[in-house]
C-alpha atoms as a PDB file:
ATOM      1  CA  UNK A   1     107.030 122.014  82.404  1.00  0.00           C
ATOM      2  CA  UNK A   2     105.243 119.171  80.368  1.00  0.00           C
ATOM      3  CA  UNK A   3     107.009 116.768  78.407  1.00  0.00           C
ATOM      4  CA  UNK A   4     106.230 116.159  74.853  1.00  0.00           C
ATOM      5  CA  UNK A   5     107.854 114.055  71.842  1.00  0.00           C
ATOM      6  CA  UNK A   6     107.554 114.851  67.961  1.00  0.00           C
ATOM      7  CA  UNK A   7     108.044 112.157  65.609  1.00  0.00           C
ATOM      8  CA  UNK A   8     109.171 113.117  62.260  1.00  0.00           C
ATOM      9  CA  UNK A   9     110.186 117.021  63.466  1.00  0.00           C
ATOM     10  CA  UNK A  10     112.686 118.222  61.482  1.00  0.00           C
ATOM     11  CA  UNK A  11     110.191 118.860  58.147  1.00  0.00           C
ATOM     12  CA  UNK A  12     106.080 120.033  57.526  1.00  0.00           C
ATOM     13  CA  UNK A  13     103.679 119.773  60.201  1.00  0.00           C
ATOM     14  CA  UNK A  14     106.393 118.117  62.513  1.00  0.00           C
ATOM     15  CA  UNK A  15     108.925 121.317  62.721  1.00  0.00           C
ATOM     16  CA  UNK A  16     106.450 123.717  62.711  1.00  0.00           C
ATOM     17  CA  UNK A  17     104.425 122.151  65.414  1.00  0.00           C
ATOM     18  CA  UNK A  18     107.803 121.688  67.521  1.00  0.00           C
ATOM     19  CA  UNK A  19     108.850 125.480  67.271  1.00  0.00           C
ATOM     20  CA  UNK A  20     104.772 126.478  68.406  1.00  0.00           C
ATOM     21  CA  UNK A  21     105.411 123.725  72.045  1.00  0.00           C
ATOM     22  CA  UNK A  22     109.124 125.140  72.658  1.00  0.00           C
ATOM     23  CA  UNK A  23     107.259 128.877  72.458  1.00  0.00           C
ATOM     24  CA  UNK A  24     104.728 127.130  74.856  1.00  0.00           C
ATOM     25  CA  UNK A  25     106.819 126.232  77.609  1.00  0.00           C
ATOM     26  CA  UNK A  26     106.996 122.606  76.501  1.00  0.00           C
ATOM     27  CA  UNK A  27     110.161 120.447  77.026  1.00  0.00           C
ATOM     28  CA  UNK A  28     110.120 118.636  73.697  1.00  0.00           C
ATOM     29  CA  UNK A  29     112.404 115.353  72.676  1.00  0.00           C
ATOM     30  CA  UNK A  30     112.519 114.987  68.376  1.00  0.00           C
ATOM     31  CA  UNK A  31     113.367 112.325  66.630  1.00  0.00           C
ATOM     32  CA  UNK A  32     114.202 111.759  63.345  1.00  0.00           C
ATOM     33  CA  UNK A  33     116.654 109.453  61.288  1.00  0.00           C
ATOM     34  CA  UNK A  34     119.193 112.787  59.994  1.00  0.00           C
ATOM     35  CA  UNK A  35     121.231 113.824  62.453  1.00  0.00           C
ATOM     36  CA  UNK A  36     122.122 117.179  60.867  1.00  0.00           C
ATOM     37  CA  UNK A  37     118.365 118.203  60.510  1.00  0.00           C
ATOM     38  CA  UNK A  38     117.618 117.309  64.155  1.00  0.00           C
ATOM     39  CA  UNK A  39     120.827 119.470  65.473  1.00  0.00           C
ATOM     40  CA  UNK A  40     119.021 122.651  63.224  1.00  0.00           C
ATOM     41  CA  UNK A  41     116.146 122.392  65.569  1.00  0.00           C
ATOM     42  CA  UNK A  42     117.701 121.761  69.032  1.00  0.00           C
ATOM     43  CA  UNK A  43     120.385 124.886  67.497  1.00  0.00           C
ATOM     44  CA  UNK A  44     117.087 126.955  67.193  1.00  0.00           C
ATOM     45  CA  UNK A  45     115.754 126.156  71.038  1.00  0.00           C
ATOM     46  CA  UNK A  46     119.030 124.633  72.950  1.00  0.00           C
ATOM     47  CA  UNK A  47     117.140 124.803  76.536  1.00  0.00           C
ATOM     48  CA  UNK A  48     114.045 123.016  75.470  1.00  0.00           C
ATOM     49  CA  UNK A  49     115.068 120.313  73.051  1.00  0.00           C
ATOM     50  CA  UNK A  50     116.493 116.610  73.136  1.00  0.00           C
ATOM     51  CA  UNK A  51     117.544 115.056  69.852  1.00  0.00           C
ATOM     52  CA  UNK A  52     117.124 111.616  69.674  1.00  0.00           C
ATOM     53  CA  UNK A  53     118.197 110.161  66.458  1.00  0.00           C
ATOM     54  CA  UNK A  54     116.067 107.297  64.640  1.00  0.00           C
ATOM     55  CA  UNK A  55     114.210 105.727  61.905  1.00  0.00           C
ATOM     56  CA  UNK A  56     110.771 104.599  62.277  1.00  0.00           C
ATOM     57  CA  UNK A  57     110.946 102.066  59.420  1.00  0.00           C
ATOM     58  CA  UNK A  58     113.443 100.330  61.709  1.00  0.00           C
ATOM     59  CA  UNK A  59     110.561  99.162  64.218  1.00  0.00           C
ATOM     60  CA  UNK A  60     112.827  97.052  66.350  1.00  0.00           C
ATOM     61  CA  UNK A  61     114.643  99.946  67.229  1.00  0.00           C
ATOM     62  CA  UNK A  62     111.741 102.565  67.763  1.00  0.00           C
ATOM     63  CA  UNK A  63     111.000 101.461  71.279  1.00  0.00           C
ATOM     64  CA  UNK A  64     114.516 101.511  72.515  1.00  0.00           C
ATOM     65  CA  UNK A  65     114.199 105.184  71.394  1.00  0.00           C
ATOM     66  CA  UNK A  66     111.115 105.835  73.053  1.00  0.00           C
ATOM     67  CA  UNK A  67     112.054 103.851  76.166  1.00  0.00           C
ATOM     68  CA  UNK A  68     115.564 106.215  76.630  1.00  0.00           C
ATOM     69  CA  UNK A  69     112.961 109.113  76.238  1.00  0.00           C
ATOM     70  CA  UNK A  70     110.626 108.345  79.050  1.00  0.00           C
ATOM     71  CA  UNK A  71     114.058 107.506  81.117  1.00  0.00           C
ATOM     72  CA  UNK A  72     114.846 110.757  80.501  1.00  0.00           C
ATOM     73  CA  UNK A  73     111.441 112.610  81.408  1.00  0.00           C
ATOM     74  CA  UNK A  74     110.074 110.303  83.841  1.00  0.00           C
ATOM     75  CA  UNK A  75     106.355 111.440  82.294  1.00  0.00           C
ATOM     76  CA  UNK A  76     105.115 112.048  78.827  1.00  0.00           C
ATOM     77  CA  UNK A  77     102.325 114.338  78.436  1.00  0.00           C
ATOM     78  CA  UNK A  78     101.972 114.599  74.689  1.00  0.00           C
ATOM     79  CA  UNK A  79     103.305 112.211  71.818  1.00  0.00           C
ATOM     80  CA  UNK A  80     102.648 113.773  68.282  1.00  0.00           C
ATOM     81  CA  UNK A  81     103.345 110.974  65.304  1.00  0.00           C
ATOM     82  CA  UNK A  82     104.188 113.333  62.160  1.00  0.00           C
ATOM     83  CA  UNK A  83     106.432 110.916  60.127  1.00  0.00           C
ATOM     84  CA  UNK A  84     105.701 109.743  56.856  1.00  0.00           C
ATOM     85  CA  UNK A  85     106.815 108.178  53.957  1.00  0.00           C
ATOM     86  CA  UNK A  86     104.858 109.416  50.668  1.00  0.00           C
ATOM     87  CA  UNK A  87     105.999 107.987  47.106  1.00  0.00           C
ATOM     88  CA  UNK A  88     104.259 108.878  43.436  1.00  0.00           C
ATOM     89  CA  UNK A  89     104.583 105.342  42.761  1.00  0.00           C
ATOM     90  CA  UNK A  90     102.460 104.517  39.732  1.00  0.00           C
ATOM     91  CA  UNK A  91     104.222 100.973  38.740  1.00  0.00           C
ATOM     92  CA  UNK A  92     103.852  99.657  42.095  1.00  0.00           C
ATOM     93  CA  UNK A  93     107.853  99.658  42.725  1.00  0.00           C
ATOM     94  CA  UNK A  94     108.222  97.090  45.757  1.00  0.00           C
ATOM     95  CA  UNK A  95     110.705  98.505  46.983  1.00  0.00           C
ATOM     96  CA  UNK A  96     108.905 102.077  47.211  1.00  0.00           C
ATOM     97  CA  UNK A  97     105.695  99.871  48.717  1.00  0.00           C
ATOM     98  CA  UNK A  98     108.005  98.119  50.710  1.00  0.00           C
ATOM     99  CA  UNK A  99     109.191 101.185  52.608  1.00  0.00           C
ATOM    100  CA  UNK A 100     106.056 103.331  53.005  1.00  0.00           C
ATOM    101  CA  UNK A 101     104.516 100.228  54.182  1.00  0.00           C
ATOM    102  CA  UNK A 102     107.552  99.589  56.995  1.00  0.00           C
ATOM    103  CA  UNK A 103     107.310 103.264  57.856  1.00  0.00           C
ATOM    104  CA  UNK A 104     103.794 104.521  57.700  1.00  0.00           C
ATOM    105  CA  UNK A 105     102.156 101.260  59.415  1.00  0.00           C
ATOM    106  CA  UNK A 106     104.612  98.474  60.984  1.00  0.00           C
ATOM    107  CA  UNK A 107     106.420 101.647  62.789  1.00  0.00           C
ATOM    108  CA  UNK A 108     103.979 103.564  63.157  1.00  0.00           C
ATOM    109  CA  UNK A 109     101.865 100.636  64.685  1.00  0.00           C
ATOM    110  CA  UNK A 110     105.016 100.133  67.160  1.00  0.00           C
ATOM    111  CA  UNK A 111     104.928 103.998  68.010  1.00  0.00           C
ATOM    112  CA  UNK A 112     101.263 103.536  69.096  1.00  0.00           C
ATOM    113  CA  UNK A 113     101.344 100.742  71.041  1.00  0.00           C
ATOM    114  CA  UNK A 114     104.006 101.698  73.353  1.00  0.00           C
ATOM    115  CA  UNK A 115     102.272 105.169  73.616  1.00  0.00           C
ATOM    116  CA  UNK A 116      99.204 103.543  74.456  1.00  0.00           C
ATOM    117  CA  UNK A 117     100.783 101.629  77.247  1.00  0.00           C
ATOM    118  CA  UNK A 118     102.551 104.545  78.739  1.00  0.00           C
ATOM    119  CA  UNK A 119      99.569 106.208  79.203  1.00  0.00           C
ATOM    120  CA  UNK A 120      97.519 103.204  80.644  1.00  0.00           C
ATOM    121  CA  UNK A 121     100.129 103.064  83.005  1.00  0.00           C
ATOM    122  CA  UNK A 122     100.337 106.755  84.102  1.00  0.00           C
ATOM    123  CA  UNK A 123      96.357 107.455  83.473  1.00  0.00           C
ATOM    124  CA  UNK A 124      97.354 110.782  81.724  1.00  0.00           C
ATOM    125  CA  UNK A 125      98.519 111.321  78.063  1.00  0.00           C
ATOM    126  CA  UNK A 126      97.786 113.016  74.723  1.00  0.00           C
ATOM    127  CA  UNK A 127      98.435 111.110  71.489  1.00  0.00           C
ATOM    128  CA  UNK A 128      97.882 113.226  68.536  1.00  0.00           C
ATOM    129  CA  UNK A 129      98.450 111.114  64.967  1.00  0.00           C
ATOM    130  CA  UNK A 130      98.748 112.850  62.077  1.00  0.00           C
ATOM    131  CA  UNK A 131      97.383 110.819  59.346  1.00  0.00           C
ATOM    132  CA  UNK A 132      95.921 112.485  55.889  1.00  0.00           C
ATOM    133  CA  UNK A 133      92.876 112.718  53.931  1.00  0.00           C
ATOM    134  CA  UNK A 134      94.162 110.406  51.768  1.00  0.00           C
ATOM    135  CA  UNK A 135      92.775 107.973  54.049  1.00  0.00           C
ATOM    136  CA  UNK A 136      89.349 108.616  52.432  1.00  0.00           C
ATOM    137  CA  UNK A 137      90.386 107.866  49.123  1.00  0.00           C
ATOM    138  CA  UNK A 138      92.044 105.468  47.147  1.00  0.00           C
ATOM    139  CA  UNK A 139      94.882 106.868  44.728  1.00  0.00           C
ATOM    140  CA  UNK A 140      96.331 105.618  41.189  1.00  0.00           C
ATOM    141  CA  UNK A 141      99.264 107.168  41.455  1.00  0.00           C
ATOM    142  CA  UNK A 142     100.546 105.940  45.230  1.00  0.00           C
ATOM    143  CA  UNK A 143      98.216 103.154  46.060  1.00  0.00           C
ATOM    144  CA  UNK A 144      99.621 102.122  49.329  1.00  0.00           C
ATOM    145  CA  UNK A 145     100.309 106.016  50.688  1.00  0.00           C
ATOM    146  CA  UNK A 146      96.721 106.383  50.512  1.00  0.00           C
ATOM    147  CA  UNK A 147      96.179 102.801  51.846  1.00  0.00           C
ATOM    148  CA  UNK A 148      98.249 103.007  54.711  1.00  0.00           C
ATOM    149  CA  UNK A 149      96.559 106.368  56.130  1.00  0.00           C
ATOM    150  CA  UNK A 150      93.233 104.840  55.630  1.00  0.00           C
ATOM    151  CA  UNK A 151      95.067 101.736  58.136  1.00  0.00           C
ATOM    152  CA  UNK A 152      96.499 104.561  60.358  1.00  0.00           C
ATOM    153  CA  UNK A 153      92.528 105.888  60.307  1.00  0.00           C
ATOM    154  CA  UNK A 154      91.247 102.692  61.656  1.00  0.00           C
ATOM    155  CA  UNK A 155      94.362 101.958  64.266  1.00  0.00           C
ATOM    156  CA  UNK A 156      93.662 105.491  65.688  1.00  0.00           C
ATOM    157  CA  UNK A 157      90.155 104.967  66.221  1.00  0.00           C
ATOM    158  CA  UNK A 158      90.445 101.498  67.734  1.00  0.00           C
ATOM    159  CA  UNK A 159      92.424 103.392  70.383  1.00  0.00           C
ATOM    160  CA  UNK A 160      90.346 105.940  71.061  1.00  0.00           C
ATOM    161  CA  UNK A 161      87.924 102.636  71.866  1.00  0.00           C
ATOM    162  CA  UNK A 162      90.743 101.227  74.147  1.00  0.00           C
ATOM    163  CA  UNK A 163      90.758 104.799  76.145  1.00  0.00           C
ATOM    164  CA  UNK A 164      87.330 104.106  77.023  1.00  0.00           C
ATOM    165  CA  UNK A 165      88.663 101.241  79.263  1.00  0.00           C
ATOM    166  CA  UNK A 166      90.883 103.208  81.475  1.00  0.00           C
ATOM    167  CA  UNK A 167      89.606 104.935  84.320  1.00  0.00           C
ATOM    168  CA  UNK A 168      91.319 108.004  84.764  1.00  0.00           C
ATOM    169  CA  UNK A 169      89.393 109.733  81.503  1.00  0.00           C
ATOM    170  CA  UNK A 170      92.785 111.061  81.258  1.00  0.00           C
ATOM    171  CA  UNK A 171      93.768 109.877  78.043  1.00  0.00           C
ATOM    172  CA  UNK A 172      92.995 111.494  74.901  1.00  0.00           C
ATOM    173  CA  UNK A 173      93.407 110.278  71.219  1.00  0.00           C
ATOM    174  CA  UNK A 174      93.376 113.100  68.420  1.00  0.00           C
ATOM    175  CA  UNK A 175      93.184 111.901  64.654  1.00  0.00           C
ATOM    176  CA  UNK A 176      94.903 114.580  62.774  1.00  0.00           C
ATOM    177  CA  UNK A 177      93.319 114.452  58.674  1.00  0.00           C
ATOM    178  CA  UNK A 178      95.198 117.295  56.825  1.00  0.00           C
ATOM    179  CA  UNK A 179      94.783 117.737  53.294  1.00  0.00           C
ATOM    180  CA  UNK A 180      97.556 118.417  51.085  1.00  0.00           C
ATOM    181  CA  UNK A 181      99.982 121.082  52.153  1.00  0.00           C
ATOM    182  CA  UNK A 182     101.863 123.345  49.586  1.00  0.00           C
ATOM    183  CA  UNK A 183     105.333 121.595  50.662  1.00  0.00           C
ATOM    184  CA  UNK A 184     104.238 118.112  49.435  1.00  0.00           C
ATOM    185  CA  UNK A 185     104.595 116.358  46.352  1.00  0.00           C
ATOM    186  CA  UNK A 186     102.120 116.793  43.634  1.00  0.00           C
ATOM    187  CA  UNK A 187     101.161 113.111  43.011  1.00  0.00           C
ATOM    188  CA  UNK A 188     101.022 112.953  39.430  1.00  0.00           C
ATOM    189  CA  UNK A 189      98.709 116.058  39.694  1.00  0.00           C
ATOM    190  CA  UNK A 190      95.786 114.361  41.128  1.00  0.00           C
ATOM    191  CA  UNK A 191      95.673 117.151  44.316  1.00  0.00           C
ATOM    192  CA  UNK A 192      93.772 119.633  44.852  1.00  0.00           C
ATOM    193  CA  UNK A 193      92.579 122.516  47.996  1.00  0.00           C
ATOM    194  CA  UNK A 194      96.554 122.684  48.578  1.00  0.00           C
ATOM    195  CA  UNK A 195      96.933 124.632  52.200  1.00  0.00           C
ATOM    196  CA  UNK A 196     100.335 126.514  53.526  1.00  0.00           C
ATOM    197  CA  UNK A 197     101.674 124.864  56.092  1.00  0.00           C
ATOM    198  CA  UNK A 198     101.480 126.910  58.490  1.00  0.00           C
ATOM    199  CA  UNK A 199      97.840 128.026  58.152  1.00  0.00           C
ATOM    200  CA  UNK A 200      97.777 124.211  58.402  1.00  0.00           C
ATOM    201  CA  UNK A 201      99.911 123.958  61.345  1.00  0.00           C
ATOM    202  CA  UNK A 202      97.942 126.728  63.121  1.00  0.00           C
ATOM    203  CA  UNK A 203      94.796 124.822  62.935  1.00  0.00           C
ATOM    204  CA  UNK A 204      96.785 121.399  64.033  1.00  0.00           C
ATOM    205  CA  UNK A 205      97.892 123.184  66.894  1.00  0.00           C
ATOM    206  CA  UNK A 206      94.820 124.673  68.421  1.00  0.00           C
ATOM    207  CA  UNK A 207      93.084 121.293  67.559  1.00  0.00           C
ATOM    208  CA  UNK A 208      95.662 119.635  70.017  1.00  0.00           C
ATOM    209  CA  UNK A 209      95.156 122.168  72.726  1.00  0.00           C
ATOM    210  CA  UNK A 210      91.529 121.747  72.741  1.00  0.00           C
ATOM    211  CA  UNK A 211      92.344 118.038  73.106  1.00  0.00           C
ATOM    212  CA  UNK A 212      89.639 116.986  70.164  1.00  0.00           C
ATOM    213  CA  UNK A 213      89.066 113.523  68.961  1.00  0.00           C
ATOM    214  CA  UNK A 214      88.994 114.189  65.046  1.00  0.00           C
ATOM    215  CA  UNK A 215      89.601 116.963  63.084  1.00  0.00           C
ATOM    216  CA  UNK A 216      89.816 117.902  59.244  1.00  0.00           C
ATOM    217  CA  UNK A 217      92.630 120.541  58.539  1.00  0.00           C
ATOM    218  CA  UNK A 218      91.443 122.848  56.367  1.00  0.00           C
ATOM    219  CA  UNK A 219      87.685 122.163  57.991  1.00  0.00           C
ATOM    220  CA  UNK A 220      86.074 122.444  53.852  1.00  0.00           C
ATOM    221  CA  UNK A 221      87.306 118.754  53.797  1.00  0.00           C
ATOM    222  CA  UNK A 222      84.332 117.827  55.994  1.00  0.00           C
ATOM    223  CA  UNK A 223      82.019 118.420  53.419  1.00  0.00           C
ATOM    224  CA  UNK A 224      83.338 114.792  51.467  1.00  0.00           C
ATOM    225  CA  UNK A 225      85.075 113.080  54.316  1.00  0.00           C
END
């Protein structure tokens, strides 16, 4: 049975892709900072899920999570990074900046570098990030959401570089770009080509089976990327 954790699993792309591994065969470990939300899932798959309660934001506290994981499964196999934080925030509220900025780069940038070290150190791994075609664009309406994917962009493909290094050619980055999906927010109505989530989860999925290095979810998105 492979081992596999989901960051940000208990909402969108996260859950969905969680319920599609446990079908799998996959032994999957969730985390998320509501308790309540994670104990719906592991209710929904008791034999094949391990809750692990935490927020991203709080980097200092992201690797102790992680570490107690890989205690726990001896190997990781796959590490999907779903979790987000996405404000409308048209007069640049600090505090709004302040937390999309802890979540969706200093933790996320955390998350990646101890994944990236696990899998140096076991030559074998899958990290699949799921970033957004925001980062193609700038946005008036939530400057830094569409900033930091455009950082997450950049961090993903320097690590793909990295893999290059390591001799197994058994590690494998996947850049995840979704567009907008039906469940999010609207930002100030400046979306459009909203996809259901799971035709968008669907695609994710077989995108991570066939292990490739980018991919634009719905695939039309390729034609401006």
């Amino acid at each position: 049975m492979k081992n596999v954790i989901v960051f940000g699993a208990t909402s969108g792309i996260g859950k969905r892709l969680t319920e599609l591994l446990v079908k799998d065969g996959y032994k999957v470990a969730i985390t998320e900072r509501r308790l309540e939300k994670l104990m719906e899932v592991k209710n929904q798959f008791p034999n094949h899920i391990l809750v692990k309660q935490n927020d991203i934001q709080e980097v200092d506290t992201v690797e102790i999570v992680f570490n107690e994981i890989v205690a726990e499964f001896k190997t990781i196999d796959l590490v999907v990074q779903s979790s987000e934080v996405a404000y409308i925030n048209p007069k640049l509220e600090w505090t709004k900046e302040k937390q999309s900025i802890n979540t969706n780069v200093l933790g996320v940038t955390k998350l990646y570098i101890l994944v990236y070290n696990l899998f140096k150190k076991q030559q074998f791994g899958h990290l699949v990030g799921v970033s957004s075609i925001a980062s193609i664009r700038g946005n008036r309406s939530a400057p830094v959401y569409f900033a930091s994917k455009a950082y997450q962009k950049a961090y993903l493909e320097s690590l793909y570089i990295k893999t290059k290094t390591i001799k197994s050619k058994k590690v494998f980055i996947t850049k995840i770009r979704p567009e907008f999906l039906d469940t999010t927010m609207a930002l100030a109505g400046d979306l459009f080509w909203l996809v259901p989530l799971e035709k968008a989860t669907n695609q994710i999925y077989t995108v991570i089976k066939n292990k490739k290095r980018v991919s634009y979810v719905s695939k039309r998105w390729r034609l401006v990327a």
